[in-house]
ModelCIF file with pLDDT and N, C-alpha, C, O atoms, coordinates in Angstrom:
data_MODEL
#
_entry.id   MODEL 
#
_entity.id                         1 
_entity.type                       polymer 
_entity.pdbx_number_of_molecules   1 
#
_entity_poly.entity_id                      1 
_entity_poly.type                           'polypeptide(L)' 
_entity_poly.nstd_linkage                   no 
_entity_poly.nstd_monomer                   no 
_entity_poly.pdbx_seq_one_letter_code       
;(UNK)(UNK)(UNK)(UNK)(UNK)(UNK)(UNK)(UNK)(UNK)(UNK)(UNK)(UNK)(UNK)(UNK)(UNK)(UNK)
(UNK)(UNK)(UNK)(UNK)(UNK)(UNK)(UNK)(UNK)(UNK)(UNK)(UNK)(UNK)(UNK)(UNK)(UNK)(UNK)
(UNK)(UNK)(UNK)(UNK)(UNK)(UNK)(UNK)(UNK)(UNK)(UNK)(UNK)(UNK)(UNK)(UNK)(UNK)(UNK)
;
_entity_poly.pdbx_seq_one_letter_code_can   XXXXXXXXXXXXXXXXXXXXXXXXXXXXXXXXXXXXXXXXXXXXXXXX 
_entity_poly.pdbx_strand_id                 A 
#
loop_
_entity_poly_seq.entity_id 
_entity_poly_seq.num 
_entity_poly_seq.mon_id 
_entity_poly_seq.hetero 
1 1  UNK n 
1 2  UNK n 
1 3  UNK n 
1 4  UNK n 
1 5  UNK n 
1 6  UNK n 
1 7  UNK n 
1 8  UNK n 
1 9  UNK n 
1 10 UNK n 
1 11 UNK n 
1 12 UNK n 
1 13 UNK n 
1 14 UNK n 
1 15 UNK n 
1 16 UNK n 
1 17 UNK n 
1 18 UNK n 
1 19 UNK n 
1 20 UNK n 
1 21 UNK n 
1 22 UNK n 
1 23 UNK n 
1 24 UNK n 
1 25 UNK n 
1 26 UNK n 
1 27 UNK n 
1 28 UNK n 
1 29 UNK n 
1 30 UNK n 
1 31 UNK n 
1 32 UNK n 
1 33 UNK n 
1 34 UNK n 
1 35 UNK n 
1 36 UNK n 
1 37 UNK n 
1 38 UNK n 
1 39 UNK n 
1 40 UNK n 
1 41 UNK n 
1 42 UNK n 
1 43 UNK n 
1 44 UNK n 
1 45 UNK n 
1 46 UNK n 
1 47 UNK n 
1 48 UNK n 
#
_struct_asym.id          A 
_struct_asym.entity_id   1 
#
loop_
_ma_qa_metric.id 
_ma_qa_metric.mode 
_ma_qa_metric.name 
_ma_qa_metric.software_group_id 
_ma_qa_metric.type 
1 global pLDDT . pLDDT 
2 local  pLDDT . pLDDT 
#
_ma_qa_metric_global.metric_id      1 
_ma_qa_metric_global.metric_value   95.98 
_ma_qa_metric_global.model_id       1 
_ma_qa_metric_global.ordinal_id     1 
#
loop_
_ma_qa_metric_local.label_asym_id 
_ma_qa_metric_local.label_comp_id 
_ma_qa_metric_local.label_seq_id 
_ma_qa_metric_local.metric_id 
_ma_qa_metric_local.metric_value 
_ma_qa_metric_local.model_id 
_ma_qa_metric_local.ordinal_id 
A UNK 1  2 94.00 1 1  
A UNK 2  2 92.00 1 2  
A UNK 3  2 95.00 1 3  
A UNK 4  2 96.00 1 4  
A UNK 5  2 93.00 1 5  
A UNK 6  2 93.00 1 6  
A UNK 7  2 96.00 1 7  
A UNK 8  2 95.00 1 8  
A UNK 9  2 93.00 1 9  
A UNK 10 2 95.00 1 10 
A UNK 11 2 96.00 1 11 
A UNK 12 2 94.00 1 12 
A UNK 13 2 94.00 1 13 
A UNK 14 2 96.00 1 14 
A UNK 15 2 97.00 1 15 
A UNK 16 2 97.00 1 16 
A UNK 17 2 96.00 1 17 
A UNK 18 2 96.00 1 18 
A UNK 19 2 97.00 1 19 
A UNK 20 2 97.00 1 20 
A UNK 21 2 97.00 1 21 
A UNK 22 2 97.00 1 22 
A UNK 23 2 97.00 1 23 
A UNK 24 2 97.00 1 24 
A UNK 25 2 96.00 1 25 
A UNK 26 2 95.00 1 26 
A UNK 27 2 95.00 1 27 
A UNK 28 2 96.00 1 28 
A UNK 29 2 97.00 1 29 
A UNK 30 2 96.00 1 30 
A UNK 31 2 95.00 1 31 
A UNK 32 2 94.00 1 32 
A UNK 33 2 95.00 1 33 
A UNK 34 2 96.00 1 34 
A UNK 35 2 96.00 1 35 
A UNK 36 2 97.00 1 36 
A UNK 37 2 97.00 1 37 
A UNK 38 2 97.00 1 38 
A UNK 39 2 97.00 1 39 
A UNK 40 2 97.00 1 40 
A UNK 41 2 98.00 1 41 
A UNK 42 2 98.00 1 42 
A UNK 43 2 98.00 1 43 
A UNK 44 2 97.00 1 44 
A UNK 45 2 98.00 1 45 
A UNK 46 2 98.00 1 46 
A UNK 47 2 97.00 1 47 
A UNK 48 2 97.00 1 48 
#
loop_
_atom_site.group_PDB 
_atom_site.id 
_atom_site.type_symbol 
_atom_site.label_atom_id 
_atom_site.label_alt_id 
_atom_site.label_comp_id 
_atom_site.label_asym_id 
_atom_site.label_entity_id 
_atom_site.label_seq_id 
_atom_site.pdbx_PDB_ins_code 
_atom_site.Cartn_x 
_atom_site.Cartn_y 
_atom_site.Cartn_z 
_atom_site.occupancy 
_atom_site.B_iso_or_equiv 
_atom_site.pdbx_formal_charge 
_atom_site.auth_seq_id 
_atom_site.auth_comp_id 
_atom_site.auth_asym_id 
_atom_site.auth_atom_id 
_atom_site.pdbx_PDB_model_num 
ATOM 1   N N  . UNK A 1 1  ? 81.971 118.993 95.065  1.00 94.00 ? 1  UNK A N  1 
ATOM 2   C CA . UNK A 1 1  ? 82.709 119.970 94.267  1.00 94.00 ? 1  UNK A CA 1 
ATOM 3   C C  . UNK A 1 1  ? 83.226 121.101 95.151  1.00 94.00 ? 1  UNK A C  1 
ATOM 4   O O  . UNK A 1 1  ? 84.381 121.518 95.063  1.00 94.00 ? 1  UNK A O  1 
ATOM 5   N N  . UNK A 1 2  ? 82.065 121.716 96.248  1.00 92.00 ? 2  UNK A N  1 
ATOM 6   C CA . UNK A 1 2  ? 82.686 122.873 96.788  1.00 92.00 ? 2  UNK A CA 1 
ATOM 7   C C  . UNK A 1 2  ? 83.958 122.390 97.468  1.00 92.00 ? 2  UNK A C  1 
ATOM 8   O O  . UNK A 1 2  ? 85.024 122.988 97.318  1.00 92.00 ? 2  UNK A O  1 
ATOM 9   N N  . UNK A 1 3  ? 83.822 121.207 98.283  1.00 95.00 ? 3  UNK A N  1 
ATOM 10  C CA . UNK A 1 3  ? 84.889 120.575 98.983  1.00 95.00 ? 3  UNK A CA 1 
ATOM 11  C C  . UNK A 1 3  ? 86.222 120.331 98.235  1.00 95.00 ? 3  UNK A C  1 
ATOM 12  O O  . UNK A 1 3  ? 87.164 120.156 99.007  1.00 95.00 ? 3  UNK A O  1 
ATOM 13  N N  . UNK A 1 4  ? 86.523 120.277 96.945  1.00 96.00 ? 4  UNK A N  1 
ATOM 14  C CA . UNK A 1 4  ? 87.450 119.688 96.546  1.00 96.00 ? 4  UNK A CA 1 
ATOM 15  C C  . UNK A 1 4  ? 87.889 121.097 95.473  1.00 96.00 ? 4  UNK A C  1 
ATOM 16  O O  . UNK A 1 4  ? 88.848 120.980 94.710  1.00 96.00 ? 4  UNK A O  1 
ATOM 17  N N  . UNK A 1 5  ? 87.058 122.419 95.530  1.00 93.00 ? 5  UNK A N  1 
ATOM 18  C CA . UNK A 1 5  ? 87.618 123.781 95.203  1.00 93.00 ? 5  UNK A CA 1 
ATOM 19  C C  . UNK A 1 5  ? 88.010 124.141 96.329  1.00 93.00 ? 5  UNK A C  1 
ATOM 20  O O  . UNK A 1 5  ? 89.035 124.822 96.348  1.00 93.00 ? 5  UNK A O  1 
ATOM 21  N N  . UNK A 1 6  ? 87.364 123.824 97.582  1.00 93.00 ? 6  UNK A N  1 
ATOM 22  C CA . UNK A 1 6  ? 88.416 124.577 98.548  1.00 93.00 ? 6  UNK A CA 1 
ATOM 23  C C  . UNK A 1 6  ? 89.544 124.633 98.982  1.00 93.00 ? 6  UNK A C  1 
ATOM 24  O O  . UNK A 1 6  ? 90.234 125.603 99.298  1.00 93.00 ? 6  UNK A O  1 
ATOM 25  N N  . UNK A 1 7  ? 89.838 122.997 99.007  1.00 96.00 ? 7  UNK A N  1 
ATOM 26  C CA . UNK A 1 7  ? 91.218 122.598 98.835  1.00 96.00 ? 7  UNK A CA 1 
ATOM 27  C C  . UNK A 1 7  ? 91.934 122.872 97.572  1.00 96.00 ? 7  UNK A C  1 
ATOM 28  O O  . UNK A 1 7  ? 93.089 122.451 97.634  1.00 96.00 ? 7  UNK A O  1 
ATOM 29  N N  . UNK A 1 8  ? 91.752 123.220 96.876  1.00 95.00 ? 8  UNK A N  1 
ATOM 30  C CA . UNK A 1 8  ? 92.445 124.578 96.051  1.00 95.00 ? 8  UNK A CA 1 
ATOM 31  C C  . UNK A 1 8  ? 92.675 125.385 95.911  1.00 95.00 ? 8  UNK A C  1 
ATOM 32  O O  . UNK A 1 8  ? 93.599 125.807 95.216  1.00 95.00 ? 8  UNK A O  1 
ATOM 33  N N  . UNK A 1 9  ? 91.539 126.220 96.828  1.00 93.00 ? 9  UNK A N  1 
ATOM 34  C CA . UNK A 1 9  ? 91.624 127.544 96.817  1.00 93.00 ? 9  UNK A CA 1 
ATOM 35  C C  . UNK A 1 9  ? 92.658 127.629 98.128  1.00 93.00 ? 9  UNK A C  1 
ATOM 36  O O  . UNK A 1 9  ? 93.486 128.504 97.873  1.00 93.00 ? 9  UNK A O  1 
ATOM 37  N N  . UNK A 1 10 ? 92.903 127.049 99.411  1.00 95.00 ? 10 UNK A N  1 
ATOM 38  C CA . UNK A 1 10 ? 93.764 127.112 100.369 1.00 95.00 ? 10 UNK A CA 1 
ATOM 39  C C  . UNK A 1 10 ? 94.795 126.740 99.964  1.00 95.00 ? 10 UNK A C  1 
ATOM 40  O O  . UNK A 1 10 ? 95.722 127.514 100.202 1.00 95.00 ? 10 UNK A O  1 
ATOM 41  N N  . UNK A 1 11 ? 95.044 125.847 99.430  1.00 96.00 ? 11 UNK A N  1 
ATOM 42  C CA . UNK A 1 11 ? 96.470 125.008 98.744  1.00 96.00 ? 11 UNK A CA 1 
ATOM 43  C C  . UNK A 1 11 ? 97.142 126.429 97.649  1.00 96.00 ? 11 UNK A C  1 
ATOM 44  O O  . UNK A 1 11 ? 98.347 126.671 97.598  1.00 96.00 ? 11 UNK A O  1 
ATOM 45  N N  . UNK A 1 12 ? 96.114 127.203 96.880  1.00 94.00 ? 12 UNK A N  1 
ATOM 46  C CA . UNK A 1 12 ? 96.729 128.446 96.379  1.00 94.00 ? 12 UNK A CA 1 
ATOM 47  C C  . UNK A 1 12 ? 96.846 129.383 97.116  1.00 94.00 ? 12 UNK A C  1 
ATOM 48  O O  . UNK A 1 12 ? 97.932 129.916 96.889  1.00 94.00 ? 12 UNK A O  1 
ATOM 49  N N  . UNK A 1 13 ? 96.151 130.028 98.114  1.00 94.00 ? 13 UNK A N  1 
ATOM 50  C CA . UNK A 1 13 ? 96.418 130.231 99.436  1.00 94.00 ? 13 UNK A CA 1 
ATOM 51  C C  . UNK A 1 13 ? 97.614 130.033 100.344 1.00 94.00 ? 13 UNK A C  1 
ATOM 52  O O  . UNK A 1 13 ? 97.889 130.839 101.232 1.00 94.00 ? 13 UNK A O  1 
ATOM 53  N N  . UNK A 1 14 ? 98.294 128.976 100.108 1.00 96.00 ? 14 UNK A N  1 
ATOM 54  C CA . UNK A 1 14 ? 99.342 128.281 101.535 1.00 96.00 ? 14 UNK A CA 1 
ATOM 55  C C  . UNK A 1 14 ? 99.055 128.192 102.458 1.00 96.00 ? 14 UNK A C  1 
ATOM 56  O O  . UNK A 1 14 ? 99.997 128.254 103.247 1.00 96.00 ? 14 UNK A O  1 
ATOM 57  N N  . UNK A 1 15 ? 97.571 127.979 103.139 1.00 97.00 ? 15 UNK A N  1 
ATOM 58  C CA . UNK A 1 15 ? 97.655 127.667 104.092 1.00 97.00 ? 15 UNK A CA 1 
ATOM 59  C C  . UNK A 1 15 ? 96.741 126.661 104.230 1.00 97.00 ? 15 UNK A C  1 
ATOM 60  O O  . UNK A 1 15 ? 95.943 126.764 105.162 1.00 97.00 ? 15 UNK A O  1 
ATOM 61  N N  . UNK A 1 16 ? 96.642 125.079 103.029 1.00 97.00 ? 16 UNK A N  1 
ATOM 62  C CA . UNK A 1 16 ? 96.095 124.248 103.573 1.00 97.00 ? 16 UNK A CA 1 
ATOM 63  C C  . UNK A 1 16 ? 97.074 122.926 104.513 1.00 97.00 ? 16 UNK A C  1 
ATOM 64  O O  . UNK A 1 16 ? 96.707 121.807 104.872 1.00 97.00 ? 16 UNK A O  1 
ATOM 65  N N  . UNK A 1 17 ? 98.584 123.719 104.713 1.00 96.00 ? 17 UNK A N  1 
ATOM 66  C CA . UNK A 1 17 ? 98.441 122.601 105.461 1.00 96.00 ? 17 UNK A CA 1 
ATOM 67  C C  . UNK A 1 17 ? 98.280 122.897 107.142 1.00 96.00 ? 17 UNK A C  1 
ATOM 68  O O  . UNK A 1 17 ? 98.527 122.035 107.985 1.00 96.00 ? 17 UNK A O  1 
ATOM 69  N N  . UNK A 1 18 ? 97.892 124.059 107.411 1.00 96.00 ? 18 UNK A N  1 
ATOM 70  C CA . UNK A 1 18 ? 97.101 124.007 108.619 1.00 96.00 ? 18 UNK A CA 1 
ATOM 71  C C  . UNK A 1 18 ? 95.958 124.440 108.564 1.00 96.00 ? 18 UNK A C  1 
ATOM 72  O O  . UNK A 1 18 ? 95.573 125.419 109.202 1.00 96.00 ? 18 UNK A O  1 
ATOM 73  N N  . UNK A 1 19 ? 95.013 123.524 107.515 1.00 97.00 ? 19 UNK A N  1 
ATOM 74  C CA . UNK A 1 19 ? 93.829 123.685 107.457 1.00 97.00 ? 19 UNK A CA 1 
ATOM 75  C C  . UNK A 1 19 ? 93.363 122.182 107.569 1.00 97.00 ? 19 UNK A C  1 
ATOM 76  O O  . UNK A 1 19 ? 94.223 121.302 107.520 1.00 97.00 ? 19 UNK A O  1 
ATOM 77  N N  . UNK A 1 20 ? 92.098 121.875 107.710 1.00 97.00 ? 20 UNK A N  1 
ATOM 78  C CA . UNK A 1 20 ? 91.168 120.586 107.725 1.00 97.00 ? 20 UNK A CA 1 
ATOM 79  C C  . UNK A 1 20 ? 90.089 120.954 107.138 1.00 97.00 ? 20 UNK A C  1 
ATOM 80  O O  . UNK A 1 20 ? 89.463 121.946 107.512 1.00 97.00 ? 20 UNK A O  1 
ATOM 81  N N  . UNK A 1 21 ? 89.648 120.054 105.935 1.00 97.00 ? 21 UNK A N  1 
ATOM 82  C CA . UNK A 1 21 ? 88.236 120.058 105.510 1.00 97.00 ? 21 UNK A CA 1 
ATOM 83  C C  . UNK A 1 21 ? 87.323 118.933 105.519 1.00 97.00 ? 21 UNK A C  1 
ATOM 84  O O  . UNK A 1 21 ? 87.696 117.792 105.245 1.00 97.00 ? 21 UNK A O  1 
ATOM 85  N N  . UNK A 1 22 ? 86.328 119.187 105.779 1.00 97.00 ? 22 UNK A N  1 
ATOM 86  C CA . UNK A 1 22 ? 85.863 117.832 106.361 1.00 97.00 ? 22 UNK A CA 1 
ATOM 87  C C  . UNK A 1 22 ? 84.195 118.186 105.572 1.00 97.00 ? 22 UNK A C  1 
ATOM 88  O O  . UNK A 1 22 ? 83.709 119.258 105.930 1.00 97.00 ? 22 UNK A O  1 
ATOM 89  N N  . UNK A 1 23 ? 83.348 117.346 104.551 1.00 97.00 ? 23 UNK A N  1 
ATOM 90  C CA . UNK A 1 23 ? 82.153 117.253 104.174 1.00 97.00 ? 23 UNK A CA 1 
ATOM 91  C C  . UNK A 1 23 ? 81.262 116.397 105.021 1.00 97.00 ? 23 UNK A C  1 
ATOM 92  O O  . UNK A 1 23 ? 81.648 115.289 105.394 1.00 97.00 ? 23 UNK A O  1 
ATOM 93  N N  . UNK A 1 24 ? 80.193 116.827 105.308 1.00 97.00 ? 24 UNK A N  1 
ATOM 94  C CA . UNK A 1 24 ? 79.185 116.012 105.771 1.00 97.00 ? 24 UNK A CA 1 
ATOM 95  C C  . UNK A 1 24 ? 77.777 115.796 105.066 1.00 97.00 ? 24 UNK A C  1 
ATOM 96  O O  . UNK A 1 24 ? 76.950 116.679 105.294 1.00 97.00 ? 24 UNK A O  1 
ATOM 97  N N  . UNK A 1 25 ? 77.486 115.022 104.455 1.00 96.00 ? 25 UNK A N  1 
ATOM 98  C CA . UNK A 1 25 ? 75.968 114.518 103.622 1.00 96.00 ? 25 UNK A CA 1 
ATOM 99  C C  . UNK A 1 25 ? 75.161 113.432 104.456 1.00 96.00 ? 25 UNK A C  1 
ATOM 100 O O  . UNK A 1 25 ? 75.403 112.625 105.353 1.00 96.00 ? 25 UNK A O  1 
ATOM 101 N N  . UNK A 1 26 ? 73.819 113.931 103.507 1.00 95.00 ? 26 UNK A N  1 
ATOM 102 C CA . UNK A 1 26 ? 73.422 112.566 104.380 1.00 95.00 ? 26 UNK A CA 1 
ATOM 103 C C  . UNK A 1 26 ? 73.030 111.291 103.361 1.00 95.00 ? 26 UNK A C  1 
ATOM 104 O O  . UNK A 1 26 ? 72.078 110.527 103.522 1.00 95.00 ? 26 UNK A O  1 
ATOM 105 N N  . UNK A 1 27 ? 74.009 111.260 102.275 1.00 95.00 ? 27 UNK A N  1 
ATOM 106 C CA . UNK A 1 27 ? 73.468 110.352 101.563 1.00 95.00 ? 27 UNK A CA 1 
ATOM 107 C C  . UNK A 1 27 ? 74.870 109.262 101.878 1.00 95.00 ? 27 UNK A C  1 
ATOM 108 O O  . UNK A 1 27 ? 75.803 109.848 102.428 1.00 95.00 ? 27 UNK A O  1 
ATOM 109 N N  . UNK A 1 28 ? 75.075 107.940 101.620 1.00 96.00 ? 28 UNK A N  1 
ATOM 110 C CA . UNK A 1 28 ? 75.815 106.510 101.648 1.00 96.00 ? 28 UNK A CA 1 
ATOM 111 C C  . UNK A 1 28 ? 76.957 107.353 100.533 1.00 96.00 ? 28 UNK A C  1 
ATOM 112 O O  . UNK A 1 28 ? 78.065 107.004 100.941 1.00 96.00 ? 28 UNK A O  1 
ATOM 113 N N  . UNK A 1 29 ? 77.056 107.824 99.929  1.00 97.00 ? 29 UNK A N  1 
ATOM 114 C CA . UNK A 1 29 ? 77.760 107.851 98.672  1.00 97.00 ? 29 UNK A CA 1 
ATOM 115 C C  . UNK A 1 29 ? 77.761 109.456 98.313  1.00 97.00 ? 29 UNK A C  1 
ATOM 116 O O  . UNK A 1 29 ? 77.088 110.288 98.921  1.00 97.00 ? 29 UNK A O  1 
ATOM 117 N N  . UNK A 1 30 ? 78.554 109.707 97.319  1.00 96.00 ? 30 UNK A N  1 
ATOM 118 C CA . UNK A 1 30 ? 78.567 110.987 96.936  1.00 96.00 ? 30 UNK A CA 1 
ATOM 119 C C  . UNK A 1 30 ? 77.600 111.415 95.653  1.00 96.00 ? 30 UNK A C  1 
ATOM 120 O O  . UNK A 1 30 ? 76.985 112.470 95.503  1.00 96.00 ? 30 UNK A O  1 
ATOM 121 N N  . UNK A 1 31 ? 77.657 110.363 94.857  1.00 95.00 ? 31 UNK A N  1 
ATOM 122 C CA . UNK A 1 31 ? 76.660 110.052 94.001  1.00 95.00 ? 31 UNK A CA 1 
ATOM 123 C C  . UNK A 1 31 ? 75.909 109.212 93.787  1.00 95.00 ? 31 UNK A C  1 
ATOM 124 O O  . UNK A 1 31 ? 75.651 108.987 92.604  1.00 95.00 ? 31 UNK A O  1 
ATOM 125 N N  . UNK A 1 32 ? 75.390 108.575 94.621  1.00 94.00 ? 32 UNK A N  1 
ATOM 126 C CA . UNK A 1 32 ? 74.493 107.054 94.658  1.00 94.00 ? 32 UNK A CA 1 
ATOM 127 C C  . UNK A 1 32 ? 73.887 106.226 93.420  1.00 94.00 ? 32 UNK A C  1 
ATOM 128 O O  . UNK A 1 32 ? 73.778 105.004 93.323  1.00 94.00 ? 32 UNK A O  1 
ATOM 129 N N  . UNK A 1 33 ? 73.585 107.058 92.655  1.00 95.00 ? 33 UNK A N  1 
ATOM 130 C CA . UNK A 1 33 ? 72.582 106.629 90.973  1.00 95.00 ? 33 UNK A CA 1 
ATOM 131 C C  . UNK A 1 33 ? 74.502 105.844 90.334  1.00 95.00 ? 33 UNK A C  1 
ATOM 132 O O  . UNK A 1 33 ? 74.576 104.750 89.773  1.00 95.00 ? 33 UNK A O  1 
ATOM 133 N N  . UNK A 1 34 ? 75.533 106.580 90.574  1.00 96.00 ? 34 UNK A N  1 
ATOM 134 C CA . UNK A 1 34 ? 76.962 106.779 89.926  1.00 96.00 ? 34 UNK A CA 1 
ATOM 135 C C  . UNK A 1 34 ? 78.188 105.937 90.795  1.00 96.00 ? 34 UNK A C  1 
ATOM 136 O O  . UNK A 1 34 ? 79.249 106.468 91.125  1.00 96.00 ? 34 UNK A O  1 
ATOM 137 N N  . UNK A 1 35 ? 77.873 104.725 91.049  1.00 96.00 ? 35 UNK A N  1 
ATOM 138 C CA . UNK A 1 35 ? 79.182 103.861 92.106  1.00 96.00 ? 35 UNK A CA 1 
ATOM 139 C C  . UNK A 1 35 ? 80.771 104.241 91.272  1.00 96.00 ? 35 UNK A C  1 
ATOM 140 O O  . UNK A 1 35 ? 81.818 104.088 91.901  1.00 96.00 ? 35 UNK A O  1 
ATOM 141 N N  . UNK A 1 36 ? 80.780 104.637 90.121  1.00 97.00 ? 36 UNK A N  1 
ATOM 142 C CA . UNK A 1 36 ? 81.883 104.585 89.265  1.00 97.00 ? 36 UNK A CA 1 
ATOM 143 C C  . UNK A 1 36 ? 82.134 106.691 89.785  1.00 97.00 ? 36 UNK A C  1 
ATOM 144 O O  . UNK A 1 36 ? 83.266 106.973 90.179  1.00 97.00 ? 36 UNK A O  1 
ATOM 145 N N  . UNK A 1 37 ? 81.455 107.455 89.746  1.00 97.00 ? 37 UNK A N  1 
ATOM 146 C CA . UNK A 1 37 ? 81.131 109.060 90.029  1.00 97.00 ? 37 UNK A CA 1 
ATOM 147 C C  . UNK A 1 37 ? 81.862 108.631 91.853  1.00 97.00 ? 37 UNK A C  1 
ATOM 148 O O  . UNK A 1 37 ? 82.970 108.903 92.316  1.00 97.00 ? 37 UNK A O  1 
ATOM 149 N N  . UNK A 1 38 ? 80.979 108.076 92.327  1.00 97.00 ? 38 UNK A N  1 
ATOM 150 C CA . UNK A 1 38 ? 81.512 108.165 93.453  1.00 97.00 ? 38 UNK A CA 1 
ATOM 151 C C  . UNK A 1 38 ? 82.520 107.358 93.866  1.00 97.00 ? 38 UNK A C  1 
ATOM 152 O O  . UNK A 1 38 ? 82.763 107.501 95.064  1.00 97.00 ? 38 UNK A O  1 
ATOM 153 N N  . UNK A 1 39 ? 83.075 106.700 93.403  1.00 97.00 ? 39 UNK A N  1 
ATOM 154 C CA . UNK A 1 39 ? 84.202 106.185 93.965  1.00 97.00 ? 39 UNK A CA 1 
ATOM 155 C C  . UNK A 1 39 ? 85.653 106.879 93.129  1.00 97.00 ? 39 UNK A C  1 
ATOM 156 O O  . UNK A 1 39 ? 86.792 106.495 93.394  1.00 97.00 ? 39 UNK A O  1 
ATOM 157 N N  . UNK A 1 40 ? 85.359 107.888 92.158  1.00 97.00 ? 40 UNK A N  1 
ATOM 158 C CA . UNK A 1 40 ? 86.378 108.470 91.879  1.00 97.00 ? 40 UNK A CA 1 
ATOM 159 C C  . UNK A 1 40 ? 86.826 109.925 93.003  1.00 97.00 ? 40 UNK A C  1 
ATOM 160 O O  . UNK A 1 40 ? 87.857 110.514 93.327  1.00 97.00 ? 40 UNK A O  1 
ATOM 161 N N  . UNK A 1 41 ? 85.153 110.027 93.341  1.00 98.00 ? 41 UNK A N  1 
ATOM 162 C CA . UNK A 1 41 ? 85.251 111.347 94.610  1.00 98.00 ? 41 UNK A CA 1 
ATOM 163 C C  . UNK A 1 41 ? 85.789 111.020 95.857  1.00 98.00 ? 41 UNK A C  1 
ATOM 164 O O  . UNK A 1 41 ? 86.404 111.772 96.612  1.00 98.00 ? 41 UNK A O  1 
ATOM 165 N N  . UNK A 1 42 ? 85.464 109.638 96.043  1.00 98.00 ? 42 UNK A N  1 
ATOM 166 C CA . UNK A 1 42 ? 86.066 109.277 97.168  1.00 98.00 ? 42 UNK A CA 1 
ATOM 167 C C  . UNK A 1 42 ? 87.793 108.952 97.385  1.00 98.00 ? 42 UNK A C  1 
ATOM 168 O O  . UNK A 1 42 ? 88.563 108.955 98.345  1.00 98.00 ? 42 UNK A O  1 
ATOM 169 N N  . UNK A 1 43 ? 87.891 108.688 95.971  1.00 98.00 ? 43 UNK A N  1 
ATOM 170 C CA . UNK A 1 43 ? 89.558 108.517 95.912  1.00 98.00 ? 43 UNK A CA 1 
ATOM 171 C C  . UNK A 1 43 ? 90.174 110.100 95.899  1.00 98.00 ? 43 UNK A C  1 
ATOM 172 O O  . UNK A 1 43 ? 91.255 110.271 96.461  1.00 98.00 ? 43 UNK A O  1 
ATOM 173 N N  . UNK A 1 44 ? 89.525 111.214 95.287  1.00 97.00 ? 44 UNK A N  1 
ATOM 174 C CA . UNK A 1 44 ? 89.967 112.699 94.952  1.00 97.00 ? 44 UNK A CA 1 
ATOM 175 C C  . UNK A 1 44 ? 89.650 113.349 96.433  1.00 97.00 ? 44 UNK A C  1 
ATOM 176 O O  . UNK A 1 44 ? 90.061 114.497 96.605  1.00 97.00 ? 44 UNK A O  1 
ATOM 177 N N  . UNK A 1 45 ? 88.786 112.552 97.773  1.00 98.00 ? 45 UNK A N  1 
ATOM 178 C CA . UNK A 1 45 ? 89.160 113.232 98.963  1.00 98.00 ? 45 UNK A CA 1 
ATOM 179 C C  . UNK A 1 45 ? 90.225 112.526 99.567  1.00 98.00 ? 45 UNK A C  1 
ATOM 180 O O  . UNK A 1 45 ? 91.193 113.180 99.954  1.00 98.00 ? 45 UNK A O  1 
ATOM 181 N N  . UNK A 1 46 ? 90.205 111.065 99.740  1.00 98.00 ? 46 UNK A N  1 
ATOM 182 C CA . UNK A 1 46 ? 91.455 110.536 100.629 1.00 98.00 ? 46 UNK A CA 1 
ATOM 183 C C  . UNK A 1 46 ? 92.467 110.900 100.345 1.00 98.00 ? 46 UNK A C  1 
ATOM 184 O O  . UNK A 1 46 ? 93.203 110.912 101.332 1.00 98.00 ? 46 UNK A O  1 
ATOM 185 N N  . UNK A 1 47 ? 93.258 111.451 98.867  1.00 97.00 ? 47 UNK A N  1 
ATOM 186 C CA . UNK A 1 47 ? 94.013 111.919 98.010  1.00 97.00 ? 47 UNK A CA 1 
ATOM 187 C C  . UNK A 1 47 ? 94.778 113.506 98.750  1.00 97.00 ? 47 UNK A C  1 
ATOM 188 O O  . UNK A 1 47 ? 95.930 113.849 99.019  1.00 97.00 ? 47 UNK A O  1 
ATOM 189 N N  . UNK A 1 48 ? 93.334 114.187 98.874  1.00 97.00 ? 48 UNK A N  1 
ATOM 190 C CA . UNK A 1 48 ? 93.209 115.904 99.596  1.00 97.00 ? 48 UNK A CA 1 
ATOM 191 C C  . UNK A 1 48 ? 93.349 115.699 100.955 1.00 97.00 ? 48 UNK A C  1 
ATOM 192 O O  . UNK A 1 48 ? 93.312 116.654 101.731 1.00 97.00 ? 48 UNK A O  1 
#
């Protein structure tokens, strides 16, 4: 979530396109219990 407000908050900003955001976890997935949760997050970062 914070990852995908920030790219909002810069994009309202103007200056995400010389910005990079990049998340790091240590879990396989964004939501692991949720393959359907996480594969919509994963489409809403390749997207950002």
């Amino acid at each position: 979530e914070t990852a995908l407000m920030l790219h909002d908050l810069l994009s309202a900003r103007g200056i995400r396109d010389r910005s990079r955001v990049d998340l790091v976890m240590p879990l396989g997935a964004p939501i692991p219990p949720s393959p359907a949760a996480s594969a919509a997050l994963l489409t809403a970062f390749a997207e950002r």
